[in-house]
Protein backbone atom coordinates (compact mmCIF):
# COMPACT_ATOMS: atom_id res chain seq x y z
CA UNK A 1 -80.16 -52.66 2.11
CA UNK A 2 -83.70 -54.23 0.27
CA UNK A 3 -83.52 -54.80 -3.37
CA UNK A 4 -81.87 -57.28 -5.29
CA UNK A 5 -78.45 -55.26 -5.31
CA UNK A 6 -77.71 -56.29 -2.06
CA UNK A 7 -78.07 -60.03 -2.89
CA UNK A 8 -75.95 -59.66 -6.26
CA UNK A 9 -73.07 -57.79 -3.83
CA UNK A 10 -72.70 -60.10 -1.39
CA UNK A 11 -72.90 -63.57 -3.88
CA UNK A 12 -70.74 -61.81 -6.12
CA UNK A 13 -68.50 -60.62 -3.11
CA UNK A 14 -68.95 -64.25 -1.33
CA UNK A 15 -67.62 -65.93 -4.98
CA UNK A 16 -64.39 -64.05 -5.09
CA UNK A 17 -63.83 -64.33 -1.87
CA UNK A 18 -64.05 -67.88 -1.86
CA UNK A 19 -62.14 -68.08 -4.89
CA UNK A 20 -59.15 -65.87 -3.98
CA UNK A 21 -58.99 -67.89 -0.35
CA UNK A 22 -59.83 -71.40 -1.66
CA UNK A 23 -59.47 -71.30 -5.71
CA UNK A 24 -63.13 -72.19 -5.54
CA UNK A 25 -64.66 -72.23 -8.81
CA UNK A 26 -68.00 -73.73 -9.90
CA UNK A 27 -67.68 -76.86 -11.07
CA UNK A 28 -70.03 -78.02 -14.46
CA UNK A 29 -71.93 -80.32 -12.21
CA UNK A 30 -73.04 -77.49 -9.95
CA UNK A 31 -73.76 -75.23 -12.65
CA UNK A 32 -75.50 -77.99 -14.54
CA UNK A 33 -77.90 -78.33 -11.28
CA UNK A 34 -78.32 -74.61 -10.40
CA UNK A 35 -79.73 -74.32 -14.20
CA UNK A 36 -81.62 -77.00 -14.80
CA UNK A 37 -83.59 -75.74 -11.57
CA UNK A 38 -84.58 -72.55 -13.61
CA UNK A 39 -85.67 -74.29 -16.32
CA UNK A 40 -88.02 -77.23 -14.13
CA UNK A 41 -86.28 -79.89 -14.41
CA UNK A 42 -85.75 -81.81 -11.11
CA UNK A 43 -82.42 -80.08 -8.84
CA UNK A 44 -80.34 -82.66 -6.90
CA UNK A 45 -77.93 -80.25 -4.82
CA UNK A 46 -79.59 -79.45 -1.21
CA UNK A 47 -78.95 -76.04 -1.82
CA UNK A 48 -81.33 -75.63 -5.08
CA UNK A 49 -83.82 -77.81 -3.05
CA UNK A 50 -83.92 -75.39 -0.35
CA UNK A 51 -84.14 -72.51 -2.51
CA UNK A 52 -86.75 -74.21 -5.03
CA UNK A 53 -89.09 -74.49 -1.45
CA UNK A 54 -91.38 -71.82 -2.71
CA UNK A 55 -91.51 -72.46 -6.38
CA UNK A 56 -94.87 -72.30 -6.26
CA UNK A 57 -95.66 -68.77 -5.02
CA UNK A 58 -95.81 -66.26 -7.34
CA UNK A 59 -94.21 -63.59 -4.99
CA UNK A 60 -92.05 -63.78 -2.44
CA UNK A 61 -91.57 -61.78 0.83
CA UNK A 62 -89.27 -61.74 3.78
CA UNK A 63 -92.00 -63.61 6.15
CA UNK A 64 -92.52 -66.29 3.27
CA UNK A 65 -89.06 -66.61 1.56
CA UNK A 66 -87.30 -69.77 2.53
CA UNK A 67 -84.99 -69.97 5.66
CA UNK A 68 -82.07 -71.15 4.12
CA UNK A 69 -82.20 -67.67 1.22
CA UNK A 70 -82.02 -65.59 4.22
CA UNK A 71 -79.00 -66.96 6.48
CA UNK A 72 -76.99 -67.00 3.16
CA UNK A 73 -78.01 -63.38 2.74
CA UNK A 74 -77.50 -62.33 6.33
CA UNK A 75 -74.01 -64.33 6.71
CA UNK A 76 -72.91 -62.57 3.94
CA UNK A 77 -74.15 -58.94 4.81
CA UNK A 78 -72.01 -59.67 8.38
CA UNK A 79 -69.10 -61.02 6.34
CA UNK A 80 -68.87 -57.55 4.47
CA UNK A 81 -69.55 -55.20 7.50
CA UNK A 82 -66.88 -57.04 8.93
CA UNK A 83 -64.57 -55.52 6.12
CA UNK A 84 -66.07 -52.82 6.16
CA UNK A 85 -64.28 -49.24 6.62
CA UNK A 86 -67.19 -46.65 6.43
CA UNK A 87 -66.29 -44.74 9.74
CA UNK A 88 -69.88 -43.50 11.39
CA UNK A 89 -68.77 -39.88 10.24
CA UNK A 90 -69.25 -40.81 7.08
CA UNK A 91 -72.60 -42.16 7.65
CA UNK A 92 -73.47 -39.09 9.18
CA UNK A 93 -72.40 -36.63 6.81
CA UNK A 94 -74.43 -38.60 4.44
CA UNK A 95 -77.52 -38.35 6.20
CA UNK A 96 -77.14 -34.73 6.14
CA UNK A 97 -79.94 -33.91 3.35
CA UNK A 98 -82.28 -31.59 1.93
CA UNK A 99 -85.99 -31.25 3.51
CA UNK A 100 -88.18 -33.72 3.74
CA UNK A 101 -91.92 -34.33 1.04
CA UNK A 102 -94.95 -31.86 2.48
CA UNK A 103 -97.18 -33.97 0.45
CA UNK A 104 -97.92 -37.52 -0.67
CA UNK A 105 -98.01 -36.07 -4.55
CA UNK A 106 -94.29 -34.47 -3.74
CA UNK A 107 -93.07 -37.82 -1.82
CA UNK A 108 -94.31 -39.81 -4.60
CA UNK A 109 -92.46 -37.81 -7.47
CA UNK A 110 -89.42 -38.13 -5.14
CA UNK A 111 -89.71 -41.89 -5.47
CA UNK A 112 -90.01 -41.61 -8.93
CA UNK A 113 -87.36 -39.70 -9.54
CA UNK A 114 -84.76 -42.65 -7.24
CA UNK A 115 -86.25 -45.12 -10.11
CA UNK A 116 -85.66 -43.33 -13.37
CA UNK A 117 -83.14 -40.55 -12.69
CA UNK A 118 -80.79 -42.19 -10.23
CA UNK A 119 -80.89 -45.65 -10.99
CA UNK A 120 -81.95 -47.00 -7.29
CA UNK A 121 -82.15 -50.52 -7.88
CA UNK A 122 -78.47 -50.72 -8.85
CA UNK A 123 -76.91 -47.80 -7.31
CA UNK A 124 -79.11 -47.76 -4.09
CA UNK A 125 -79.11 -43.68 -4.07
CA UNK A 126 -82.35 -43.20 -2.56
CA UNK A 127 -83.54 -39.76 -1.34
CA UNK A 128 -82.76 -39.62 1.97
CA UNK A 129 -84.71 -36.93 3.18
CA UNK A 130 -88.01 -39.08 2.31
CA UNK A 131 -87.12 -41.97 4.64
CA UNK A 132 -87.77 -41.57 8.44
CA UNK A 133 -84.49 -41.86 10.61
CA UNK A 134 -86.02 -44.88 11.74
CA UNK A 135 -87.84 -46.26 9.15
CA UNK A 136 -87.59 -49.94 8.59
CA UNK A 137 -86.44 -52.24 5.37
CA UNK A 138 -87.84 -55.02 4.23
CA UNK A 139 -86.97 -57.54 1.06
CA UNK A 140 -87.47 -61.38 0.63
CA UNK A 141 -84.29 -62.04 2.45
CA UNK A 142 -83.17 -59.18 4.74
CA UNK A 143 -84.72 -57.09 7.31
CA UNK A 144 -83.47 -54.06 9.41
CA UNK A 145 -84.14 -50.86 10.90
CA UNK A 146 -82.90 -47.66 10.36
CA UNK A 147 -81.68 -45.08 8.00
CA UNK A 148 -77.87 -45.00 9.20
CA UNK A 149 -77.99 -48.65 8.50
CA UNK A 150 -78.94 -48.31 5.45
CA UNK A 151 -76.33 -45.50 4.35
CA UNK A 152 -73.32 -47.93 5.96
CA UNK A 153 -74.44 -51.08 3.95
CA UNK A 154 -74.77 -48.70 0.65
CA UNK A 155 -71.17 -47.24 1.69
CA UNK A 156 -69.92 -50.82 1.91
CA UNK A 157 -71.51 -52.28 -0.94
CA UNK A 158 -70.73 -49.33 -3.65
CA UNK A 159 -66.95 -50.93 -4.08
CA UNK A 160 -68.59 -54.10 -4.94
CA UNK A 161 -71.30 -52.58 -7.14
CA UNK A 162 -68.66 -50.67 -9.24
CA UNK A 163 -66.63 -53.55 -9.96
CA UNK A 164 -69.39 -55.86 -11.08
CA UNK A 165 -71.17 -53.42 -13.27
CA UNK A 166 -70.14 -51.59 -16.69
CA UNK A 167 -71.35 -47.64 -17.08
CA UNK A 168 -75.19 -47.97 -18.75
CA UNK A 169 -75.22 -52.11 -19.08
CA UNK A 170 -77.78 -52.29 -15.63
CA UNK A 171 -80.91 -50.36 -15.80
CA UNK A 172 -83.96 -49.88 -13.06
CA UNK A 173 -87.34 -50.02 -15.22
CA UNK A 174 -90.23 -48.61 -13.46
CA UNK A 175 -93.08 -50.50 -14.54
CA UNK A 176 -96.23 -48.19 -12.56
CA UNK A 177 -96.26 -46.04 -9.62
CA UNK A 178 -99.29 -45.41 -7.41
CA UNK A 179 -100.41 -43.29 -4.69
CA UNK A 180 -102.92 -45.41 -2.45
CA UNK A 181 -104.02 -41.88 0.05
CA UNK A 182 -106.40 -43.84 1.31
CA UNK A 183 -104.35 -46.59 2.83
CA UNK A 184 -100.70 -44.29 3.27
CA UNK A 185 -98.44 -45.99 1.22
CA UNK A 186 -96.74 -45.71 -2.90
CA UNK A 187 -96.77 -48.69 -4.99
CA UNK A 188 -94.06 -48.92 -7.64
CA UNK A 189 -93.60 -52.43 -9.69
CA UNK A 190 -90.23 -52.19 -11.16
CA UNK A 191 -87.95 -54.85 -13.45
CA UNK A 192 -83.78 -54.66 -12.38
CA UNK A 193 -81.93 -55.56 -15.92
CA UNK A 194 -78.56 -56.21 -16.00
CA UNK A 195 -75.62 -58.24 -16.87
CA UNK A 196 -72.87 -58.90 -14.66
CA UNK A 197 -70.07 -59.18 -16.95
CA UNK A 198 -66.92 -58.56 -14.19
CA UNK A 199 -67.98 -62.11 -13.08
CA UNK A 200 -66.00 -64.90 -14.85
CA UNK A 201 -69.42 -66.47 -15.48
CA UNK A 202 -71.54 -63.32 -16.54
CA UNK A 203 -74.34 -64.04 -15.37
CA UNK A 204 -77.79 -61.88 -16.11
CA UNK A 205 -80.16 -60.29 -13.61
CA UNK A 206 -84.19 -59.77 -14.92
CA UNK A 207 -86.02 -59.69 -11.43
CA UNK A 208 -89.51 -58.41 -11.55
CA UNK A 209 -90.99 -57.22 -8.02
CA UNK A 210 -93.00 -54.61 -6.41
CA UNK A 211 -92.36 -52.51 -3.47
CA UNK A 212 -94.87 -50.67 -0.47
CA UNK A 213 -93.60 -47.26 0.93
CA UNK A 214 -95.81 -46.79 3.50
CA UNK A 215 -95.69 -43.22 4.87
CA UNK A 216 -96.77 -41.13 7.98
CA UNK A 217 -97.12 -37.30 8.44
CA UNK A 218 -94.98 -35.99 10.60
CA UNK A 219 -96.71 -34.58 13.89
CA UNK A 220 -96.60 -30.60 13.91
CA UNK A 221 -95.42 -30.39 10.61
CA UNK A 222 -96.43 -31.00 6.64
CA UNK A 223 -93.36 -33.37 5.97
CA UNK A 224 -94.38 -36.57 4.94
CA UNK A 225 -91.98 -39.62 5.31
CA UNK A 226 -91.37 -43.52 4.55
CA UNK A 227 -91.43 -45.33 7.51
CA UNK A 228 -91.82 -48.87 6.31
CA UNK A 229 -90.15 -49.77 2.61
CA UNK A 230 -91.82 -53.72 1.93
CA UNK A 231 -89.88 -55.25 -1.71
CA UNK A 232 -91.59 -58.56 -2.75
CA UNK A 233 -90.00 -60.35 -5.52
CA UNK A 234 -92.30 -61.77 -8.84
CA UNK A 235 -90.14 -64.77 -8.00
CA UNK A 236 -89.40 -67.37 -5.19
CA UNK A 237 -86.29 -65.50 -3.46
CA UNK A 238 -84.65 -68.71 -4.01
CA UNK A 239 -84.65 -68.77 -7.32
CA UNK A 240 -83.75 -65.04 -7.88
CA UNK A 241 -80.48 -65.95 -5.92
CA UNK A 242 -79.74 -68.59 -8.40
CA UNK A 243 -79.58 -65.96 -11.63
CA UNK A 244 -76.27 -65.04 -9.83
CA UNK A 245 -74.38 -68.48 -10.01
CA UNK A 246 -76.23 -68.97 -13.61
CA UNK A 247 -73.56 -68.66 -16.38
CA UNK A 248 -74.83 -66.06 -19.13
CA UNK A 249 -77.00 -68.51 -22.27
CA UNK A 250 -77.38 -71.40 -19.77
CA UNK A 251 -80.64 -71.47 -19.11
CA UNK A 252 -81.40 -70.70 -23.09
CA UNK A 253 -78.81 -74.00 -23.68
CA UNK A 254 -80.46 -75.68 -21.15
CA UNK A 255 -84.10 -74.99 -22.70
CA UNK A 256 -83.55 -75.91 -26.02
């Protein structure tokens, strides 16, 4: 699924894991590195190299993001379909929803309403009925098609999601919301707050970004649908990856 909360699932779900298989734990050196890349000072682990690539944009996107953000991510998303136990009934009854926008002005307060009421960017309970059955997802790392897909990683992430997270302590801030009629697509620029605190380390998320649903009218019909959901990222993709092995006042430590 876009957004940052599938990135926080599968780290988070990649770290325990690893440490239940392995014992793996971060070691101080590691953690030393992966903060002192947040706050400029000069990484020496490949990994924060790769993911530093892009420092210098101030967005990132999945066609600019840096190679080595996205096989993490998409490893990871296989790893936890692989567990996964969502049968395709259940995706189906899921998709089962109520009718679709019959205007731009409706499909936009629809949006809003996944950001402010429902908490999208850390439950990922979108309104269904807006999306196309075939409408495609985009975020810095990730990219795939369809609306079933999208219901199955949700299904398979939610476990994940529950455990990390405490009841109120993650909040999706809609920052602005635009219709652009001219062009077919909502602008929202949203900031996903939260802390993490399940993970030994409790690290914090603040991710700043800004997402395109582009939309078409349906032929024969006023229902209006997403087909194309673009996230971008206020941050290299790299770097917002690195907030999740970042142990909570590190980078304030490392500052002063």
């Amino acid at each position: 699924m876009p957004s940052l909360l599938h990135q926080i699932s599968l780290a988070a779900f990649f770290c325990y894991f690893a440490r239940a298989c392995c014992g793996f734990s971060l070691p101080p050196k590691i953690v030393r590195e992966k903060s002192q890349a947040l706050v400029g000072n000069k990484p020496s682990s490949s990994l924060v190299q790769a993911s530093s690539s892009n420092n210098n944009n101030t967005t990132s996107s999945f066609d600019d993001s840096d190679s080595a953000s996205k096989g993490v991510v998409s490893s990871l998303t296989n790893l936890v379909n692989f567990f996964s136990f969502t049968k395709d009934e259940e995706v189906a009854r899921s998709l089962e929803t109520e009718a679709p926008p019959t205007s731009p002005g409706e499909l936009l307060e629809r949006i809003r309403s996944d950001y402010t009421d429902k908490n999208y960017l850390w439950t990922g309970d979108i309104d269904l009925a807006s999306f196309d059955d075939q409408c495609r997802f985009t975020d810095p790392t990730l990219s795939f098609t369809g609306k079933d897909k999208f219901v199955k990683n949700i299904e398979n992430l939610r476990p994940i999601v529950d455990a990390l997270t405490e009841p109120n302590g993650c909040r999706s801030d809609l920052l602005d919301i635009q219709l652009v009629a001219e062009e077919g697509y909502i602008r929202t620029r949203w900031n996903m707050v939260g802390e993490l605190n399940a993970i030994p380390w409790k690290p914090k998320i603040d991710v700043i970004g800004r997402t395109k649903f582009w939309y078409k009218q349906e032929d024969g019909c006023d229902n209006f649908r997403v087909v194309f959901y673009d996230e971008e990222w206020e941050i290299p993709a790299g770097k917002a990856l690195l907030q999740l092995i970042t142990p909570s006042g590190t980078i304030a430590n490392s500052a002063s």
